[in-house]
C-alpha atoms as a PDB file:
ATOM      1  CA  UNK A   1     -89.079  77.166-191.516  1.00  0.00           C
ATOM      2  CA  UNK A   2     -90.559  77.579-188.152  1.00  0.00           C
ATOM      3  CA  UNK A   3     -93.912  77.237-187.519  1.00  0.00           C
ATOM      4  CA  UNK A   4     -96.196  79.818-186.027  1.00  0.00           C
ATOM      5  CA  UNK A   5     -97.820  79.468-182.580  1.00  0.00           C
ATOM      6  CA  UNK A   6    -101.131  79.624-182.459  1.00  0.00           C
ATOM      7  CA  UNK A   7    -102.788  83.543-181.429  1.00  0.00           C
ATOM      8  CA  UNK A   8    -103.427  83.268-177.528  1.00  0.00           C
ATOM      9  CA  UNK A   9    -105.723  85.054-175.619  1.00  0.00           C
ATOM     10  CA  UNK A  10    -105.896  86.310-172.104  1.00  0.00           C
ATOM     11  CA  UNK A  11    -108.268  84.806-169.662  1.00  0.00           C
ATOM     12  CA  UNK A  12    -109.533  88.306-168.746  1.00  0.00           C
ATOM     13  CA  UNK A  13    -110.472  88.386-172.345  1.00  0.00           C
ATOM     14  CA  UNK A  14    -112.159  85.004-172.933  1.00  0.00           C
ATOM     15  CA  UNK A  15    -116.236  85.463-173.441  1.00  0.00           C
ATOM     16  CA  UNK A  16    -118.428  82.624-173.443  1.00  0.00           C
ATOM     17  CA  UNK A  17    -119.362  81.035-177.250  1.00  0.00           C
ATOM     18  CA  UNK A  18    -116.076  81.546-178.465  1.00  0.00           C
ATOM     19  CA  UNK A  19    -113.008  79.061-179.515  1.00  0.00           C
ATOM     20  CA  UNK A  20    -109.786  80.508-177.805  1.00  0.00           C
ATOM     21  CA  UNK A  21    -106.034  79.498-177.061  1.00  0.00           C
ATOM     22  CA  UNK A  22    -105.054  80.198-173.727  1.00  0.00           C
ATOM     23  CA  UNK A  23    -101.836  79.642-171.533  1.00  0.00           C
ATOM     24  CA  UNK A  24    -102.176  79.484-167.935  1.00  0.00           C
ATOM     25  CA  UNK A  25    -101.710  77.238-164.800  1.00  0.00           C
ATOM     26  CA  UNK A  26    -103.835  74.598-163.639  1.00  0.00           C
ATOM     27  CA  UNK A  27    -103.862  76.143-160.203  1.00  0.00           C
ATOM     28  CA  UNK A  28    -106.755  73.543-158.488  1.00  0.00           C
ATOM     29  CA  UNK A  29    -108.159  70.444-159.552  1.00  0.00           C
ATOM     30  CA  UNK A  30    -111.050  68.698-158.171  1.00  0.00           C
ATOM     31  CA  UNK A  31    -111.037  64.567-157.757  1.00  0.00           C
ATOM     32  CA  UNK A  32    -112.494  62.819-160.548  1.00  0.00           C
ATOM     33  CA  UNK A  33    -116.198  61.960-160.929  1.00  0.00           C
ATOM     34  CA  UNK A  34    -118.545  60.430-162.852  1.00  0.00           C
ATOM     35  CA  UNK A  35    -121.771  61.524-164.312  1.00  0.00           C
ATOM     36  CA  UNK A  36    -124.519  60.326-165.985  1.00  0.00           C
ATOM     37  CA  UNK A  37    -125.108  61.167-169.613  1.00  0.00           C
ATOM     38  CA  UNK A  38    -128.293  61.731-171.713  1.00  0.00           C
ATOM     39  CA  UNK A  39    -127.660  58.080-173.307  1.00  0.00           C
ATOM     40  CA  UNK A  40    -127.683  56.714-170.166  1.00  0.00           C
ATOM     41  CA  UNK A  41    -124.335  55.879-169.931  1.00  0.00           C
ATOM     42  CA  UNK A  42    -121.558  57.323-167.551  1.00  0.00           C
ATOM     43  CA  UNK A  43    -118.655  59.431-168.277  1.00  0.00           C
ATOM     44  CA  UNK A  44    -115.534  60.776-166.219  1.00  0.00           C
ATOM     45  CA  UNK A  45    -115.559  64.634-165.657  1.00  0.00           C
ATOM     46  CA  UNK A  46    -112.862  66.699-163.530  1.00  0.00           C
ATOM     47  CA  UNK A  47    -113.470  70.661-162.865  1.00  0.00           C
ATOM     48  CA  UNK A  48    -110.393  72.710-161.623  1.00  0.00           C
ATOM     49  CA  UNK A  49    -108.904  76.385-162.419  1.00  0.00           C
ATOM     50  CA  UNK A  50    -107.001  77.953-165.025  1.00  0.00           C
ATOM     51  CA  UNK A  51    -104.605  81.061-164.114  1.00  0.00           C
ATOM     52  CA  UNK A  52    -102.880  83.352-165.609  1.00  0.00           C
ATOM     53  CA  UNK A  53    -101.786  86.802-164.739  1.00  0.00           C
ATOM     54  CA  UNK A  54    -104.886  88.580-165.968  1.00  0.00           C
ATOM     55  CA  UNK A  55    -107.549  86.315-163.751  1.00  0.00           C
ATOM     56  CA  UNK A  56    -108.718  82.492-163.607  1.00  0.00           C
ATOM     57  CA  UNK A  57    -111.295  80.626-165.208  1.00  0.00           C
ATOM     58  CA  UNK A  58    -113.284  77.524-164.445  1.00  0.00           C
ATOM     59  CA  UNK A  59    -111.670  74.392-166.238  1.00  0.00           C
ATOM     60  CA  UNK A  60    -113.320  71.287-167.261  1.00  0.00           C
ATOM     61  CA  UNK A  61    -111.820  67.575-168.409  1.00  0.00           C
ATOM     62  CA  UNK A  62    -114.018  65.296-170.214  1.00  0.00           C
ATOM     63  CA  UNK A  63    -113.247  61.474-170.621  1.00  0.00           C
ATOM     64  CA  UNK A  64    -110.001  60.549-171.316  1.00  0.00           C
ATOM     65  CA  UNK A  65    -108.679  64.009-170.399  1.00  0.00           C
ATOM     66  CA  UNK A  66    -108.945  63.557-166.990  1.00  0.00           C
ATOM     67  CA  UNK A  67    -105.912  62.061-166.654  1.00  0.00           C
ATOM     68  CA  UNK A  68    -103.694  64.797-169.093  1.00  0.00           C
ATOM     69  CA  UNK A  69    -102.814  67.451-166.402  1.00  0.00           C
ATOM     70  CA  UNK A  70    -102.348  68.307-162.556  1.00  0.00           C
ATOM     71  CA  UNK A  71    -102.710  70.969-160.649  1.00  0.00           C
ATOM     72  CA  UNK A  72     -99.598  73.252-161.086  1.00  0.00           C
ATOM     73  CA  UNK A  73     -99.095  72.379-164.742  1.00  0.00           C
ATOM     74  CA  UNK A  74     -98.607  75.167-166.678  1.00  0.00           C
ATOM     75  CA  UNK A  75    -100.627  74.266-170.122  1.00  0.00           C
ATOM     76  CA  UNK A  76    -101.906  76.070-173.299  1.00  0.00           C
ATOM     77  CA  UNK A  77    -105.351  74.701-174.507  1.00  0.00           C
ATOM     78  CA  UNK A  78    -105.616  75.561-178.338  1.00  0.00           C
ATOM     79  CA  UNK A  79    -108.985  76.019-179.780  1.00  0.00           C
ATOM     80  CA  UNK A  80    -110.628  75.379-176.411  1.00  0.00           C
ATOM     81  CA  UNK A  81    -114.373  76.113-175.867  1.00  0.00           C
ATOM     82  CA  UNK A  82    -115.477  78.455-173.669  1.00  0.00           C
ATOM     83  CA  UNK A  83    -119.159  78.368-172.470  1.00  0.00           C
ATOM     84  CA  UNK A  84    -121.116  80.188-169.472  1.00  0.00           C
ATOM     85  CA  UNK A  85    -122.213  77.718-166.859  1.00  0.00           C
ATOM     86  CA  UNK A  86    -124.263  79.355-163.838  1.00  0.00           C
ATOM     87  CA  UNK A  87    -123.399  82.909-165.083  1.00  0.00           C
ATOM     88  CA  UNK A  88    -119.716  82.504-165.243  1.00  0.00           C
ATOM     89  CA  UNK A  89    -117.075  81.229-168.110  1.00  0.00           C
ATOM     90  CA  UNK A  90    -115.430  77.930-168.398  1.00  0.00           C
ATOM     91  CA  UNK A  91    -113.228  76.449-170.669  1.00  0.00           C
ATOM     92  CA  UNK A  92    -113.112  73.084-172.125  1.00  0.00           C
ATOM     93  CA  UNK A  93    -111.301  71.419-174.779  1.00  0.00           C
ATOM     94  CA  UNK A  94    -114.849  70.942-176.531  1.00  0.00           C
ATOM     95  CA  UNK A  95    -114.948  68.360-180.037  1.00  0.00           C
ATOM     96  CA  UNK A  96    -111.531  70.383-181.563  1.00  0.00           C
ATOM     97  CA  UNK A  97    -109.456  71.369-178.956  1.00  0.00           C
ATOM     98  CA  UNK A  98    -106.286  70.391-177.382  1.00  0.00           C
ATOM     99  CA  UNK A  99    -103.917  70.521-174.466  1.00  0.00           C
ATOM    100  CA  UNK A 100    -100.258  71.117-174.355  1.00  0.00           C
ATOM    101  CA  UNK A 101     -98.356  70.652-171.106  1.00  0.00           C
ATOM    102  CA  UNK A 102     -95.600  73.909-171.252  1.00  0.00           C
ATOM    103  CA  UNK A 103     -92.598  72.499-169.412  1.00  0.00           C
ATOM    104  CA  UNK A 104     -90.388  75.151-167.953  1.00  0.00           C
ATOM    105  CA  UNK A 105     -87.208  75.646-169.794  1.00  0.00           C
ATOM    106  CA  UNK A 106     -87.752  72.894-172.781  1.00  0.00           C
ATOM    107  CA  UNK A 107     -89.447  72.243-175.838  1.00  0.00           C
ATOM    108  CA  UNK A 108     -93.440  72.273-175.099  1.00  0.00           C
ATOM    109  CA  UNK A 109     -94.700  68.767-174.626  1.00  0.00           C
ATOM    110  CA  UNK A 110     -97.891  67.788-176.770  1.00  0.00           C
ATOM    111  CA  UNK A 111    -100.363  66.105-174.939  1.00  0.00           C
ATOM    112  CA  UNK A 112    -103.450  65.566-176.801  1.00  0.00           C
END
């Protein structure tokens, strides 16, 4: 039996407080940094850009998922979170979600 793919959503569609799976390109990604947290201890972050044919949207990797994609990898985050940061949405893969690299022309390839 073959299992269903998760429902995916646009990025013209995504609103901020929601959980969504979206398929796009990683069209940009900034180098990695590292910022301070509220414990006081660091942590990795990257920012970059999601694409697809209905728009882009701000994309942000958290510890150990820094390292998951590059720019030009077409992906599908499932049960990503998307937030408002300065007035405009951004996706991240939040305490639930996950990352899937989708290789042209083969099986997809599970990531995280």
């Amino acid at each position: 039996m073959p299992t269903s793919a998760p429902p995916k959503t646009f990025i013209s569609d995504l609103r901020p407080s929601r959980v969504a799976t979206v398929e796009g390109t990683v069209s940009a990604l900034e180098p990695v940094r590292e910022v301070g947290t509220r414990e006081g201890t660091k942590r990795k972050v990257r920012n970059g850009t999601l694409k697809d044919d209905t728009g882009e949207i701000s994309l942000v990797l958290w510890g150990s998922e820094v390292d998951l994609v590059e720019a030009g990898d077409r992906v599908r985050i499932i049960e990503g979170w998307v937030s408002d940061y300065r007035g405009r949405p951004q996706v991240s893969l939040g305490r639930i979600g996950k990352v899937e690299k989708v290789p042209a022309g083969s099986a997809d390839a599970k990531l995280r």
